[in-house]
Structure formats: C-alpha cells, structure tokens
N, C-alpha and C. Protein backbone atom coordinates (compact mmCIF):
# COMPACT_ATOMS: atom_id res chain seq x y z
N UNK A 1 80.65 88.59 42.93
CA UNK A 1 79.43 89.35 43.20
C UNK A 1 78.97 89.14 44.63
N UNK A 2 79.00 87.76 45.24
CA UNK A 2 78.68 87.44 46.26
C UNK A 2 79.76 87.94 47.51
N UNK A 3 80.84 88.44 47.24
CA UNK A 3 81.68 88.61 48.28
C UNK A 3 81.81 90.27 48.09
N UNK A 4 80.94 91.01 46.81
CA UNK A 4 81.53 92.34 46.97
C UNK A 4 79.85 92.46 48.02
N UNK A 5 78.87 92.23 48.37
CA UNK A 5 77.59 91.90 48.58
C UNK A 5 77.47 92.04 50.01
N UNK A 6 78.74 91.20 50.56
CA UNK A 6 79.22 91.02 52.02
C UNK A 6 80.04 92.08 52.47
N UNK A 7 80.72 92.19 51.52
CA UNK A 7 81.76 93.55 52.21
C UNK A 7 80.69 94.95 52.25
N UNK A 8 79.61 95.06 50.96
CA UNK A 8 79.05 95.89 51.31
C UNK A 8 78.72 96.01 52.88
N UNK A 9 77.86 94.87 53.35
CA UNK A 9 76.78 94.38 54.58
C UNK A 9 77.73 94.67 55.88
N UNK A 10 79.14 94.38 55.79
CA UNK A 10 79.82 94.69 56.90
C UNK A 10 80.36 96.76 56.83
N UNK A 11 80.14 96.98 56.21
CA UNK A 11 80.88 97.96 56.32
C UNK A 11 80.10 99.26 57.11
N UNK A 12 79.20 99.14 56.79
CA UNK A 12 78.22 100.01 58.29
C UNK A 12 78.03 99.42 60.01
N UNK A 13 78.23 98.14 59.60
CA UNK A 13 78.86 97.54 60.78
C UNK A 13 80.41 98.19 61.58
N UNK A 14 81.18 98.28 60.38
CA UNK A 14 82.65 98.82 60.56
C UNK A 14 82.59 100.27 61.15
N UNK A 15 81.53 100.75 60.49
CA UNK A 15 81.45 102.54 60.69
C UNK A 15 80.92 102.67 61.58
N UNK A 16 80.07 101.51 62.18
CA UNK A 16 79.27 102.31 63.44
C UNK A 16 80.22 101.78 64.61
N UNK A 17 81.34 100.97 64.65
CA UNK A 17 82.16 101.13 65.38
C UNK A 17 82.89 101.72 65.64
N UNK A 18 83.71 102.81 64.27
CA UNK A 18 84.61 103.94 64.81
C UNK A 18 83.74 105.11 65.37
N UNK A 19 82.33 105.12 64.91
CA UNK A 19 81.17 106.31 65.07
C UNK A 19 81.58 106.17 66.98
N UNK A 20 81.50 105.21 67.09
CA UNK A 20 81.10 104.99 68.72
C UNK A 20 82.57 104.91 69.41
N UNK A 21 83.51 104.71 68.95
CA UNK A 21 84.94 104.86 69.49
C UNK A 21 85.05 106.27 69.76
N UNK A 22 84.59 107.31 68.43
CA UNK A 22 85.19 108.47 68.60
C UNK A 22 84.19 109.11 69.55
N UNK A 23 83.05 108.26 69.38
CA UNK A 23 81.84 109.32 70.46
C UNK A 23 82.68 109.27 72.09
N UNK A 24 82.75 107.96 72.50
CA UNK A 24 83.81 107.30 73.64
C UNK A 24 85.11 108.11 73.76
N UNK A 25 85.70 108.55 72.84
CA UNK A 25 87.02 109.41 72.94
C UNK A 25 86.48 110.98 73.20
N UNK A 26 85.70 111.57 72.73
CA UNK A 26 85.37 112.88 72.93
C UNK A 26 84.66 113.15 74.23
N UNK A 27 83.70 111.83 74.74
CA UNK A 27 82.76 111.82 76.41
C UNK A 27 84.08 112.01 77.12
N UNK A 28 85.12 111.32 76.76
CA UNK A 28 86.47 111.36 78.03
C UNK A 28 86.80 112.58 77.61
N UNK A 29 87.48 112.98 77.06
CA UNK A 29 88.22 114.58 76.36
C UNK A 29 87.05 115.52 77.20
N UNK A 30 86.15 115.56 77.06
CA UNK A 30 85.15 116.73 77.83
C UNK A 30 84.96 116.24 79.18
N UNK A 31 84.94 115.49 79.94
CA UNK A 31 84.99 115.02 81.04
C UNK A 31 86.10 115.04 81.97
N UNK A 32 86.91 114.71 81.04
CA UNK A 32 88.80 115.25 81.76
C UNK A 32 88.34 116.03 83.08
N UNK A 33 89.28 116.09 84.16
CA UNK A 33 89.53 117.66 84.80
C UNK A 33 90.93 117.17 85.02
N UNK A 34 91.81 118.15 85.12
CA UNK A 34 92.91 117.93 85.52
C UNK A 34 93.11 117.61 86.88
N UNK A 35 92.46 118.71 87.38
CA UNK A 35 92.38 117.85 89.08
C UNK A 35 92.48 116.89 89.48
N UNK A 36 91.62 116.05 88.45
CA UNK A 36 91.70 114.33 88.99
C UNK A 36 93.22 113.52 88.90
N UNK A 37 93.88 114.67 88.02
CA UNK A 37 95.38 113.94 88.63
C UNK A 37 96.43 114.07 89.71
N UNK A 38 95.71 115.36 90.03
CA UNK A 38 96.80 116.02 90.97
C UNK A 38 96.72 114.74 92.63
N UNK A 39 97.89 114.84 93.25
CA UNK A 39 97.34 114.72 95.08
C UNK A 39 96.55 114.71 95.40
N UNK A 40 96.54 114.62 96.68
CA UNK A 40 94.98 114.80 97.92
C UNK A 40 95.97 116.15 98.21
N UNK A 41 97.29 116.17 98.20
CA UNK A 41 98.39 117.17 99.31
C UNK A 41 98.10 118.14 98.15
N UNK A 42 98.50 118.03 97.04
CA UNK A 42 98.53 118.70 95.93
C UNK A 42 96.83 120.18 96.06
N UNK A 43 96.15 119.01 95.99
CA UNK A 43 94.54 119.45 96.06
C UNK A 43 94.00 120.24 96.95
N UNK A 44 94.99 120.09 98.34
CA UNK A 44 94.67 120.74 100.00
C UNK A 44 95.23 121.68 99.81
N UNK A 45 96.57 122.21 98.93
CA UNK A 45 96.82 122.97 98.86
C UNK A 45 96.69 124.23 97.88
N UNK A 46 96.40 123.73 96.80
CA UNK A 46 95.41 124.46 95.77
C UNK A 46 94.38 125.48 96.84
N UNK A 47 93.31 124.24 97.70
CA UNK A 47 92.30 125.29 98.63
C UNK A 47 92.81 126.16 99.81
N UNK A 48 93.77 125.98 99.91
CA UNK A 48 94.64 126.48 101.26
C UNK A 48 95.01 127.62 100.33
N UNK A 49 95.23 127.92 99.18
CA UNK A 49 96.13 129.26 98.90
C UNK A 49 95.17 129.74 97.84
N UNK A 50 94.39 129.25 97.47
CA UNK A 50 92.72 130.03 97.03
C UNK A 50 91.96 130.69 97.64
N UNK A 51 91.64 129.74 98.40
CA UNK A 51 90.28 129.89 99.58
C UNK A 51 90.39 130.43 100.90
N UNK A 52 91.48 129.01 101.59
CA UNK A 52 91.28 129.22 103.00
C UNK A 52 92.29 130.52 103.31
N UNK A 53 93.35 130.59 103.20
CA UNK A 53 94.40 131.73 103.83
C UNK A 53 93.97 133.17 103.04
N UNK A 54 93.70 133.46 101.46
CA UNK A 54 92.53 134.78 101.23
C UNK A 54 91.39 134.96 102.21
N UNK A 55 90.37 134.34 102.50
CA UNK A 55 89.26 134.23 103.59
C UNK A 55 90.30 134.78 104.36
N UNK A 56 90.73 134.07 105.36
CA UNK A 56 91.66 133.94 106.50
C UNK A 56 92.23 135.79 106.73
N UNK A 57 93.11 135.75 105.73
CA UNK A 57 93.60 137.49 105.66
C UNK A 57 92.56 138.21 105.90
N UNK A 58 91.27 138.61 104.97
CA UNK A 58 90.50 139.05 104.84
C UNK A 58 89.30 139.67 106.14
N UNK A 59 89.48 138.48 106.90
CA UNK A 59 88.84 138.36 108.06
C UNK A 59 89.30 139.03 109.41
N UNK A 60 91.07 138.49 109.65
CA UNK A 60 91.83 139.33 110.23
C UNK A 60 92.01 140.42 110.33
N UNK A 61 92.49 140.83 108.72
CA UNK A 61 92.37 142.51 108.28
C UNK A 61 90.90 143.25 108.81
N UNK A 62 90.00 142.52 108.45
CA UNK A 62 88.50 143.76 108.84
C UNK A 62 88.25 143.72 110.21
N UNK A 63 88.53 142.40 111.30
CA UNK A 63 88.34 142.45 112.46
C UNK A 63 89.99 142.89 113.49
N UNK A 64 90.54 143.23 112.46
CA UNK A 64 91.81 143.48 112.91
C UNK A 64 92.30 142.84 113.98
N UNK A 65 92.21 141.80 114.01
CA UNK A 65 92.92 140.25 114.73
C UNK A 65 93.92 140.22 114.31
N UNK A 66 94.85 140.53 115.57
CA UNK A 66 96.84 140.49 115.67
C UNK A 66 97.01 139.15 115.93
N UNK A 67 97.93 138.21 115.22
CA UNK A 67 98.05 137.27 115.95
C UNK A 67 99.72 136.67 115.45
N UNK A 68 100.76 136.68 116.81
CA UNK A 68 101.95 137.04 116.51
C UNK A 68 102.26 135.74 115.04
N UNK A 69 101.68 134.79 115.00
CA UNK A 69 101.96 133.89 113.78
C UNK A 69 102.28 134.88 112.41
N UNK A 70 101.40 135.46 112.34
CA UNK A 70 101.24 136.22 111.41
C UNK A 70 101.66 137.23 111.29
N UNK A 71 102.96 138.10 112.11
CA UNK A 71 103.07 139.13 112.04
C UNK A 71 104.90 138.87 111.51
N UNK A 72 105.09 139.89 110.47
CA UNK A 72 106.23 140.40 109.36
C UNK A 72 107.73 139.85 110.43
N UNK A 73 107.50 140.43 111.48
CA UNK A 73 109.14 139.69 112.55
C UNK A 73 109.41 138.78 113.11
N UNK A 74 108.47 137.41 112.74
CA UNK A 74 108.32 136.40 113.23
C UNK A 74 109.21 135.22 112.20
N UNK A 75 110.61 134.99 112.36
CA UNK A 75 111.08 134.34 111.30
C UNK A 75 111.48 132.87 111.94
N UNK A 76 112.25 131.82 110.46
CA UNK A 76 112.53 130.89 111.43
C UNK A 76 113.80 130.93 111.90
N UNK A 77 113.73 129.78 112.99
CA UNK A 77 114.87 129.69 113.90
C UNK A 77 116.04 129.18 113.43
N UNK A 78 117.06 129.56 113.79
CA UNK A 78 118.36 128.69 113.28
C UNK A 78 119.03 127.86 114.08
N UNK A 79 118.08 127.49 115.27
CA UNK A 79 118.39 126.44 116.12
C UNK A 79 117.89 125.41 116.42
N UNK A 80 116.29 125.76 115.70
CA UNK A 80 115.57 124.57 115.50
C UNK A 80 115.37 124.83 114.78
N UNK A 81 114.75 123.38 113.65
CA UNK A 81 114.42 123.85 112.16
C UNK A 81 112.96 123.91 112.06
N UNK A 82 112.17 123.18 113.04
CA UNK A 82 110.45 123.97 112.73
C UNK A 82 110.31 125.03 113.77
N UNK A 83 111.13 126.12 114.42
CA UNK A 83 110.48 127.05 115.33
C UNK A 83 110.73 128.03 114.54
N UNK A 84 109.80 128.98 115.38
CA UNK A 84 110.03 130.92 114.49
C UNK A 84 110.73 131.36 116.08
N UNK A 85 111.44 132.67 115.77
CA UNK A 85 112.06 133.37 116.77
C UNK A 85 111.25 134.37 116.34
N UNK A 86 111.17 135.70 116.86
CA UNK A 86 111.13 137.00 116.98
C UNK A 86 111.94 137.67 117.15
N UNK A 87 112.33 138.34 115.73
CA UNK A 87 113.43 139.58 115.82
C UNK A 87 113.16 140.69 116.24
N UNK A 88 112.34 140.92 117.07
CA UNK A 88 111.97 142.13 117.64
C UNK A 88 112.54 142.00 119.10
N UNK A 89 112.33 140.57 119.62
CA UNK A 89 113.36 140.44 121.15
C UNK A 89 112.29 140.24 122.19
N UNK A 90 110.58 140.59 121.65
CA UNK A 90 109.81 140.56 122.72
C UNK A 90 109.86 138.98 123.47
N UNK A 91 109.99 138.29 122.78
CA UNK A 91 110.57 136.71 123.41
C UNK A 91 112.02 136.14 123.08
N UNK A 92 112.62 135.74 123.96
CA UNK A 92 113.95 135.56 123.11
C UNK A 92 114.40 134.45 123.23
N UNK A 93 113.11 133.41 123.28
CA UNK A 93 113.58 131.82 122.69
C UNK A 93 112.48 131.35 121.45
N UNK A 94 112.62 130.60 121.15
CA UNK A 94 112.23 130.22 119.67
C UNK A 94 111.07 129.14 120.03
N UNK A 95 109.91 129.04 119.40
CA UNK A 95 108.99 128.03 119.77
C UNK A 95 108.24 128.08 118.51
N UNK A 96 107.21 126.96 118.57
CA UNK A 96 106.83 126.40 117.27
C UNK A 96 105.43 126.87 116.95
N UNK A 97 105.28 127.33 115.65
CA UNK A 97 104.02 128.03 115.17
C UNK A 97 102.67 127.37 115.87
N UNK A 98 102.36 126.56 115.55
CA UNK A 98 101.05 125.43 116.56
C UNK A 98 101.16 124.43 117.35
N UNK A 99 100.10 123.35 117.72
CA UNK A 99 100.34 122.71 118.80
C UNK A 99 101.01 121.48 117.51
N UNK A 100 101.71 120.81 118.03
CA UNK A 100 101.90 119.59 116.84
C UNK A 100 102.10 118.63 118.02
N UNK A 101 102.39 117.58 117.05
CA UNK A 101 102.74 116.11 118.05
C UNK A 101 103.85 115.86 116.63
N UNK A 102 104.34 116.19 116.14
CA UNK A 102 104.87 115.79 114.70
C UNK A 102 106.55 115.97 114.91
N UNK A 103 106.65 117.31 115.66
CA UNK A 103 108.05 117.89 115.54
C UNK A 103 109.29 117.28 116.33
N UNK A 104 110.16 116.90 116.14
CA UNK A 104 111.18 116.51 116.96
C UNK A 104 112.10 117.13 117.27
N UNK A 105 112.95 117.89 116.24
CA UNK A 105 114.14 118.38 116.33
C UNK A 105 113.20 120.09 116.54
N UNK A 106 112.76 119.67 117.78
CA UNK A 106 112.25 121.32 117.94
C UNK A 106 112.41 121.54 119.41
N UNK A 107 112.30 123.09 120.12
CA UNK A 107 112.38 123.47 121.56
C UNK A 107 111.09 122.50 121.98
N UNK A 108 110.41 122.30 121.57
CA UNK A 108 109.06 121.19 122.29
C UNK A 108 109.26 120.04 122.19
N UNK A 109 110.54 119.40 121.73
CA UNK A 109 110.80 118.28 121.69
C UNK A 109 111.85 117.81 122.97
N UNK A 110 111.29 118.24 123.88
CA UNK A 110 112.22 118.33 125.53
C UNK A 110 111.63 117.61 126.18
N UNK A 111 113.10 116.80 127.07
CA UNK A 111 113.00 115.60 127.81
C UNK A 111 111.85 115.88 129.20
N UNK A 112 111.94 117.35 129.17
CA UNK A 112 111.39 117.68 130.48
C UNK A 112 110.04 117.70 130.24
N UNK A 113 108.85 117.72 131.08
CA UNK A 113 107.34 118.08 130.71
C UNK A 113 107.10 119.42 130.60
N UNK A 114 107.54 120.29 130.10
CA UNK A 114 106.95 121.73 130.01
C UNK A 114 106.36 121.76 129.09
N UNK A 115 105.34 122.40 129.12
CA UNK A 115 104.23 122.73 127.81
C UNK A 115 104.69 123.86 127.06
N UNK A 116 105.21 123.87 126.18
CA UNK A 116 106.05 125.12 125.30
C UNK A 116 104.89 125.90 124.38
N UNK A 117 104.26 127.57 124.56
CA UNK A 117 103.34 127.69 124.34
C UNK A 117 103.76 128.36 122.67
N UNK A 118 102.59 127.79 121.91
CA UNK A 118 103.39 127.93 120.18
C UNK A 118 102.63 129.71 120.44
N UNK A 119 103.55 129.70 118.86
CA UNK A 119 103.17 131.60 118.79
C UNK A 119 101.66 131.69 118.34
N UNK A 120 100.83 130.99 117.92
CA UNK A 120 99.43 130.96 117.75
C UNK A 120 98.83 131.42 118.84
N UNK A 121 99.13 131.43 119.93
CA UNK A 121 98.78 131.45 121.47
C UNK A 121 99.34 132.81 122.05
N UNK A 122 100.61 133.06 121.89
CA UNK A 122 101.08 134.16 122.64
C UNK A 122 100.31 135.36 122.29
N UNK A 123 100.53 136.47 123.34
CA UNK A 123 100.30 137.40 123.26
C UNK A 123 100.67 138.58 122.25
N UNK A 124 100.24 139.57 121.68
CA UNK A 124 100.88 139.47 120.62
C UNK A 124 101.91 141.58 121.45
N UNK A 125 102.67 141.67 120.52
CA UNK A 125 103.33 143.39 121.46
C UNK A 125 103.16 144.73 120.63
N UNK A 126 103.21 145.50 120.90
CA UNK A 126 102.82 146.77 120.25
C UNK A 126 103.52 146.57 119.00
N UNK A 127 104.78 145.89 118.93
CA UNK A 127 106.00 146.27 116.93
C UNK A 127 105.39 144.96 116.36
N UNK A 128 103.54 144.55 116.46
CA UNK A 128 103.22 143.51 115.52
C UNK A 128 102.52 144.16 114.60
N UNK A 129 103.08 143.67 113.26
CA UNK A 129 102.85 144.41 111.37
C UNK A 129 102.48 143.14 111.07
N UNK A 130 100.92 142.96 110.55
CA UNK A 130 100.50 141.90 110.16
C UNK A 130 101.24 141.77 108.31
N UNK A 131 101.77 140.55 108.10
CA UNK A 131 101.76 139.58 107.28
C UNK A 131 101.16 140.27 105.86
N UNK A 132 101.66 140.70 105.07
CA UNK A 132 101.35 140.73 103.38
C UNK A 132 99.87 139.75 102.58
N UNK A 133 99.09 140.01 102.36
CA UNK A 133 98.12 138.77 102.27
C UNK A 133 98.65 137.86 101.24
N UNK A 134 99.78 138.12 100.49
CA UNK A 134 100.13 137.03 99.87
C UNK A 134 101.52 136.29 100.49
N UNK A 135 101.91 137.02 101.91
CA UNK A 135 102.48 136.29 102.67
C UNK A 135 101.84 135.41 103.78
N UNK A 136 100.76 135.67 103.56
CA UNK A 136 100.11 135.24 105.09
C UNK A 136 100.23 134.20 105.87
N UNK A 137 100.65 132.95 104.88
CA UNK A 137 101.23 131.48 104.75
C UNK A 137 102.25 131.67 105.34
N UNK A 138 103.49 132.41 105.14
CA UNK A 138 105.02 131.91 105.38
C UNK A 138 105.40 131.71 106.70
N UNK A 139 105.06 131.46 107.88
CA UNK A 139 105.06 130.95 109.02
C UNK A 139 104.92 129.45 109.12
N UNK A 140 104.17 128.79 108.11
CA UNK A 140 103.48 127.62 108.68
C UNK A 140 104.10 126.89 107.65
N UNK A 141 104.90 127.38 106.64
CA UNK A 141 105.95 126.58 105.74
C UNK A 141 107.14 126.10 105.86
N UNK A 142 107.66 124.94 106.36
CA UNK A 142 108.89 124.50 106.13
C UNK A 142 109.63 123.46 104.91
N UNK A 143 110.71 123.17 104.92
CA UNK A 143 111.11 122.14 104.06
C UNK A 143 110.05 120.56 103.90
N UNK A 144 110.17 120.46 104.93
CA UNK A 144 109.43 119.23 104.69
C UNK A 144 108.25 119.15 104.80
N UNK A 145 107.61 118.45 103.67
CA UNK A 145 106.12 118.89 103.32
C UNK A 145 104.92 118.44 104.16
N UNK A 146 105.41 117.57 104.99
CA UNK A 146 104.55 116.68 105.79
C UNK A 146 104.27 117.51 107.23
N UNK A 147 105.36 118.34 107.40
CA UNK A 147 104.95 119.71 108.52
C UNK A 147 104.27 120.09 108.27
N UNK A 148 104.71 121.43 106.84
CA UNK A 148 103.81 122.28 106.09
C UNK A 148 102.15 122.03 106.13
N UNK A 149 101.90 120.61 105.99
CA UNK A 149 100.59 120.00 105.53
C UNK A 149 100.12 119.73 107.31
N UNK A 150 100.58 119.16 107.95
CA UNK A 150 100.36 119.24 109.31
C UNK A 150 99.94 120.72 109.72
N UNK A 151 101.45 121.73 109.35
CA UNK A 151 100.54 123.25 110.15
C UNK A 151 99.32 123.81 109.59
N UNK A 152 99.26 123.47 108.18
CA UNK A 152 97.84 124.27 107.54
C UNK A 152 96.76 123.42 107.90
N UNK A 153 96.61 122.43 108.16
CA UNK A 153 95.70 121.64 108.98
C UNK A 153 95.16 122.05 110.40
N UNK A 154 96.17 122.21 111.18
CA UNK A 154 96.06 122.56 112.32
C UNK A 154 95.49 123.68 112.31
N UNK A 155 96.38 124.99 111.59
CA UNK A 155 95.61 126.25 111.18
C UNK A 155 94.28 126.45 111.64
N UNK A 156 93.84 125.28 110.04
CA UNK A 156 92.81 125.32 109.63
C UNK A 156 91.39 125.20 110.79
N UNK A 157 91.83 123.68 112.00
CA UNK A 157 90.85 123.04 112.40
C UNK A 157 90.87 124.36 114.04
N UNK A 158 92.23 124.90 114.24
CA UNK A 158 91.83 126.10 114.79
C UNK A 158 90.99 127.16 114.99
N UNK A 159 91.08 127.55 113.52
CA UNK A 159 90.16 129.14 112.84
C UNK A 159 88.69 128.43 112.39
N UNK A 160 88.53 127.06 112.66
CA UNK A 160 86.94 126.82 111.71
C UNK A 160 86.73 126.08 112.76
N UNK A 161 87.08 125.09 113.44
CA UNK A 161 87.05 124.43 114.53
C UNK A 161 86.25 122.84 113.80
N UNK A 162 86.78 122.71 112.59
CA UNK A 162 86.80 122.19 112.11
C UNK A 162 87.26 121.66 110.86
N UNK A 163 87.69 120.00 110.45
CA UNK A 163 88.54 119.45 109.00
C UNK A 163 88.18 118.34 108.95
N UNK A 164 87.70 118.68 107.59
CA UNK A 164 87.53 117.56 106.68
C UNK A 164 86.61 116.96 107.14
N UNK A 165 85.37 117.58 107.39
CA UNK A 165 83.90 117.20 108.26
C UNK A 165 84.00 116.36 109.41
N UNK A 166 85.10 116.53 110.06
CA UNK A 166 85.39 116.17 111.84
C UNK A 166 85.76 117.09 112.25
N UNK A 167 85.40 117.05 113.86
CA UNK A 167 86.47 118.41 114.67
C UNK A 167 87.81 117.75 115.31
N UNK A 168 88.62 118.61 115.26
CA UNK A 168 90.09 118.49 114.75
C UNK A 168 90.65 117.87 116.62
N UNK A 169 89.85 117.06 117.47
CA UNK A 169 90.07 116.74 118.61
C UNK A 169 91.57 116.46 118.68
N UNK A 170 92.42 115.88 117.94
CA UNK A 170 93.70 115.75 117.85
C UNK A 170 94.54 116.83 118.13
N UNK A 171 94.37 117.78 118.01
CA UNK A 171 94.85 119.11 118.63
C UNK A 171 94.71 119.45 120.03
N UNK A 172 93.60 118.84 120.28
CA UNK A 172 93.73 119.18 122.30
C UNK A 172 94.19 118.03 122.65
N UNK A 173 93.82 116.67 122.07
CA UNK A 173 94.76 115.62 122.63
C UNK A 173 96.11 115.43 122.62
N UNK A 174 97.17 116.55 121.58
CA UNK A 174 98.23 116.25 121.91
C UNK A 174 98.89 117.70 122.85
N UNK A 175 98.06 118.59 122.96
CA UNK A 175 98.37 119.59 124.22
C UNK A 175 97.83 119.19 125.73
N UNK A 176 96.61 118.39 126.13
CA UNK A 176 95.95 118.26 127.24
C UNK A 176 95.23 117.25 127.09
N UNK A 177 95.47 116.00 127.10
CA UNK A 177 94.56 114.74 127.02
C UNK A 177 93.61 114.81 127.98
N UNK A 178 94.20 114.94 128.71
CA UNK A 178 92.79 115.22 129.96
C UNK A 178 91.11 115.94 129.43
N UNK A 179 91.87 117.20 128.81
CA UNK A 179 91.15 118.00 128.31
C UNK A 179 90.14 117.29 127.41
N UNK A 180 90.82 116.53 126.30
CA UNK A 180 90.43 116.05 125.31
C UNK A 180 88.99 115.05 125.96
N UNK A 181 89.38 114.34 126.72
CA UNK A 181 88.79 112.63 127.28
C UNK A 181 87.18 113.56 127.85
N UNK A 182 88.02 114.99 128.92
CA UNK A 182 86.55 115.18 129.42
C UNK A 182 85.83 116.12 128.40
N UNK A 183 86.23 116.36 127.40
CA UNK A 183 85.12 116.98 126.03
C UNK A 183 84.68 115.67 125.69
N UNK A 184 85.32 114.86 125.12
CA UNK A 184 84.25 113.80 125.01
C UNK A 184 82.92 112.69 125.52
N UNK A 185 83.51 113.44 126.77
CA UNK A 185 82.21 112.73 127.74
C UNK A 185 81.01 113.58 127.77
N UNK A 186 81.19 114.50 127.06
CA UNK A 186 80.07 115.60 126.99
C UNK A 186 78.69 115.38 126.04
N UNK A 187 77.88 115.34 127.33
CA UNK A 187 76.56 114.98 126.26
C UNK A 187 75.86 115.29 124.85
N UNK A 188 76.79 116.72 124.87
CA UNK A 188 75.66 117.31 123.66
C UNK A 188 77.25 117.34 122.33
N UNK A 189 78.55 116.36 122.47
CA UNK A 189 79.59 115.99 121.54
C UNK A 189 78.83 116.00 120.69
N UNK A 190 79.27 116.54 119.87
CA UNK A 190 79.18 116.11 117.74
C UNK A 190 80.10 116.01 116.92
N UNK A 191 80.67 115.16 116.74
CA UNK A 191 82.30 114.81 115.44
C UNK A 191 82.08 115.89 114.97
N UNK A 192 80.60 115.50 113.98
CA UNK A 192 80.48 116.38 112.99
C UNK A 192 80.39 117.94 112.82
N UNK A 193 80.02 118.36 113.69
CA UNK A 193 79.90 120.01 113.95
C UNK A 193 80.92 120.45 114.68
N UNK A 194 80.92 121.98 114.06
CA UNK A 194 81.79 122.47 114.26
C UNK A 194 82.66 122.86 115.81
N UNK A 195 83.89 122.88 116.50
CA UNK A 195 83.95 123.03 117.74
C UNK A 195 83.86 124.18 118.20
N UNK A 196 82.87 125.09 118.85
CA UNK A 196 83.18 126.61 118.77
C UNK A 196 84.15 126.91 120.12
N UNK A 197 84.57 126.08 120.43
CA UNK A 197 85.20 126.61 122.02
C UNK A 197 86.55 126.25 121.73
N UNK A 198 87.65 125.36 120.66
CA UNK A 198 88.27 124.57 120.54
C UNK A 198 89.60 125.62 121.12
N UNK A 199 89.42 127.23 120.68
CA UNK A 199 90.71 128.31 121.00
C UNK A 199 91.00 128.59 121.93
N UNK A 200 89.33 128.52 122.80
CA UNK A 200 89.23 129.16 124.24
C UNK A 200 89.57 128.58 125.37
N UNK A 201 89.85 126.63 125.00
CA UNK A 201 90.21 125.70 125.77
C UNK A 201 91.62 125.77 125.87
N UNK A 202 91.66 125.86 124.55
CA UNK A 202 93.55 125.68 124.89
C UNK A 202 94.49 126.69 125.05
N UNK A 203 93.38 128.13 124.74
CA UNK A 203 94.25 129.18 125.29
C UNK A 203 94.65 129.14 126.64
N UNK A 204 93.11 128.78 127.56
CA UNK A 204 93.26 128.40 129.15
C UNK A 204 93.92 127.25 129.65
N UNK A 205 94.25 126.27 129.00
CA UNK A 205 95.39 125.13 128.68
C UNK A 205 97.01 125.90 128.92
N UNK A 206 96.99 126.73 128.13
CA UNK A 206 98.03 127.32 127.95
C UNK A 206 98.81 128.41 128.84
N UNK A 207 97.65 129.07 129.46
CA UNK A 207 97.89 130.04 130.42
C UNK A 207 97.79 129.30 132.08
N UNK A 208 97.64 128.02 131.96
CA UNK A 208 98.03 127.24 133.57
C UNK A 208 99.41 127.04 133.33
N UNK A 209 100.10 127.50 132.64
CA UNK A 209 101.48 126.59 132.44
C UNK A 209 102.12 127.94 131.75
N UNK A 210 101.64 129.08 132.73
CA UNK A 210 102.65 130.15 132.24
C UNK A 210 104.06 130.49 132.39
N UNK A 211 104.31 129.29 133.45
CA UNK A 211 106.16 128.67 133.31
C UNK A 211 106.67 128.73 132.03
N UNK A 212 106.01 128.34 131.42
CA UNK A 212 106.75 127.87 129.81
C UNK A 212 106.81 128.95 128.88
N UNK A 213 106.74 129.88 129.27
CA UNK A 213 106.66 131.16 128.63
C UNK A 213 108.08 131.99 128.61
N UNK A 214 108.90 132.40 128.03
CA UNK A 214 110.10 133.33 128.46
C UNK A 214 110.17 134.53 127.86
N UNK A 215 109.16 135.54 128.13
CA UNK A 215 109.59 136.63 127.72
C UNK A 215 110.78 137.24 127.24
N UNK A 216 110.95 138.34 126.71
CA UNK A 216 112.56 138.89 127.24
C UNK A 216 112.85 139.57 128.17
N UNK A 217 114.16 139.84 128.79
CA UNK A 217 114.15 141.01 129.80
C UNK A 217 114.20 140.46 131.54
C-alpha cells in the first residue's frame, strides 16, 4: 500500500518532465531556420543571386548603363584562366573582370609594372548586348570559389561603394596605394559610410596609365 502511494506521488513528477522535454523539442523545431546551417560563402551567395545582381540588372536596364563586364561577347580566356577576351576583336588581349590582388596565373600577373585595366573600366563599343538578367553573374564566375567570392565582392563594394558595413578601401589599395593612403588622410573619412567617389577615382587611376590598354587594330 505504502509503495503503490509513492509511485502514485512520483508519477506527475515523471509527466511533468516529458511535458517539458516535448515543450523543449517543439521551441527548437519552430525556431530551426535552415540558414543557420548553411556558410557565410553559402549565405553571400544566396544574397548575391536574390538581391544584389536582380537590383543590379534592374538598375542597369532602366538607366541603361553598358558596361563591357556585362555584355553577351565577353567570354573567358583560354590563356589565362581568370581573364575574359572579347569575341568581337574590339580588344584583342584578354584581361581580368575587376581590380583583384588574388589572381596569379592571369595577364595582371606580370613581372613588369603595367597597370592592366580590368573590363569593369573599359570603354564599352557599339556590338555591346547587355547580359540576360539571369546571366548577369557569368563574368565574375570561375572554378575556384575563392575568386568567384572575391569578384562578387569587389562587384559589390564597386556599385554600393560599400561591404559588409565598411568601404571596400582594399580595392584602391591594390590598384593605387598612393591613392588609397591620401583618401585616408581625409578629414571628413568614414569606414562606415558609404564611398560615393570610389568609381570615379579609379576610373582616373586607370586612364593615367592608358599604356596598358591594347585596343585592336
């Protein structure tokens, strides 16, 4: 009598422990996101082919901004493995979609100092057919993912003049350090805000060193 008495006394004890296990199992089950398993690379790129490159098209298309990166005859090279050529002939050496510091086995990877100007920069020629908006990406994609993630970065801190709530100063420091050192001595610098001049510097970066340019012809 005395021990069926006890088992009674524990057994709401017993129940209010699975009560609270399963409450504990269902807070996680609704809380889940899958996201939380994916990458950071995984995750950048989810917003890169949602967000940023739809925006991106979108913007181009209505302000009708040519920009040879983006245009249908711009493929890659078969002499370097991160440059695009142009099958149209308006240039007829091969150079690399943005500014990088990353690339080696590329035409910018030369013993000599020439500043090799990427196709983000060039001028663009009358046979440019902008990019499919669900191609709009395929320029800035190669095999190895650590480019890929490098060019949509760069892209990115280009067209917003800003990533990942800093401005993307690494981009003029590996085209024009100079450049870079005297923006930062600038009184009214902010990491945090956005760079609005970041295109206009290095376009003029780019056009002192119109040596490095080879048209065709």
């Amino acid at each position: 009598m005395i021990g069926s008495t006890a088992g009674n006394l524990e057994r709401p004890g017993v129940f209010n422990l699975i009560l609270s296990g399963i409450s504990k199992a269902v807070r996680m089950i609704i809380s889940f996101r899958p996201r939380d398993l994916l990458s950071e690379d995984l995750k950048y790129r989810i917003y890169y082919y949602r967000s940023f490159i739809p925006d991106l098209y979108r913007r181009h298309s209505s302000q009708k901004t040519a920009n040879c990166l983006f245009c249908r005859h711009l493929v890659k090279s078969e002499y370097h493995r991160y440059c695009l050529i142009c099958t149209k002939g308006t240039y007829d050496h091969c150079y690399l979609p943005l500014p990088a510091i990353l690339y080696e086995d590329s035409a910018s990877a030369d013993s000599s100092k020439t500043l090799f100007k990427p196709w983000y920069f060039m001028k663009t020629c009358s046979s440019f057919e902008r990019l499919p908006g669900k191609q709009y990406a395929r320029n800035l994609r190669f095999l190895l993912s650590s480019i890929t993630i490098h060019n949509y970065e760069t892209l990115e801190g280009l067209e917003n003049g800003i990533l990942s709530g800093s401005r993307p100063c690494y981009i003029c420091a590996c085209v024009d350090y100079d450049l870079y050192k005297r923006c930062k001595r600038q009184g009214d610098y902010d990491i945090c805000s956005p760079c609005p001049i970041i295109r206009k510097k290095l376009e003029s970066v780019y056009e002192n060193h119109r040596s490095s340019i080879r048209p065709a012809g």
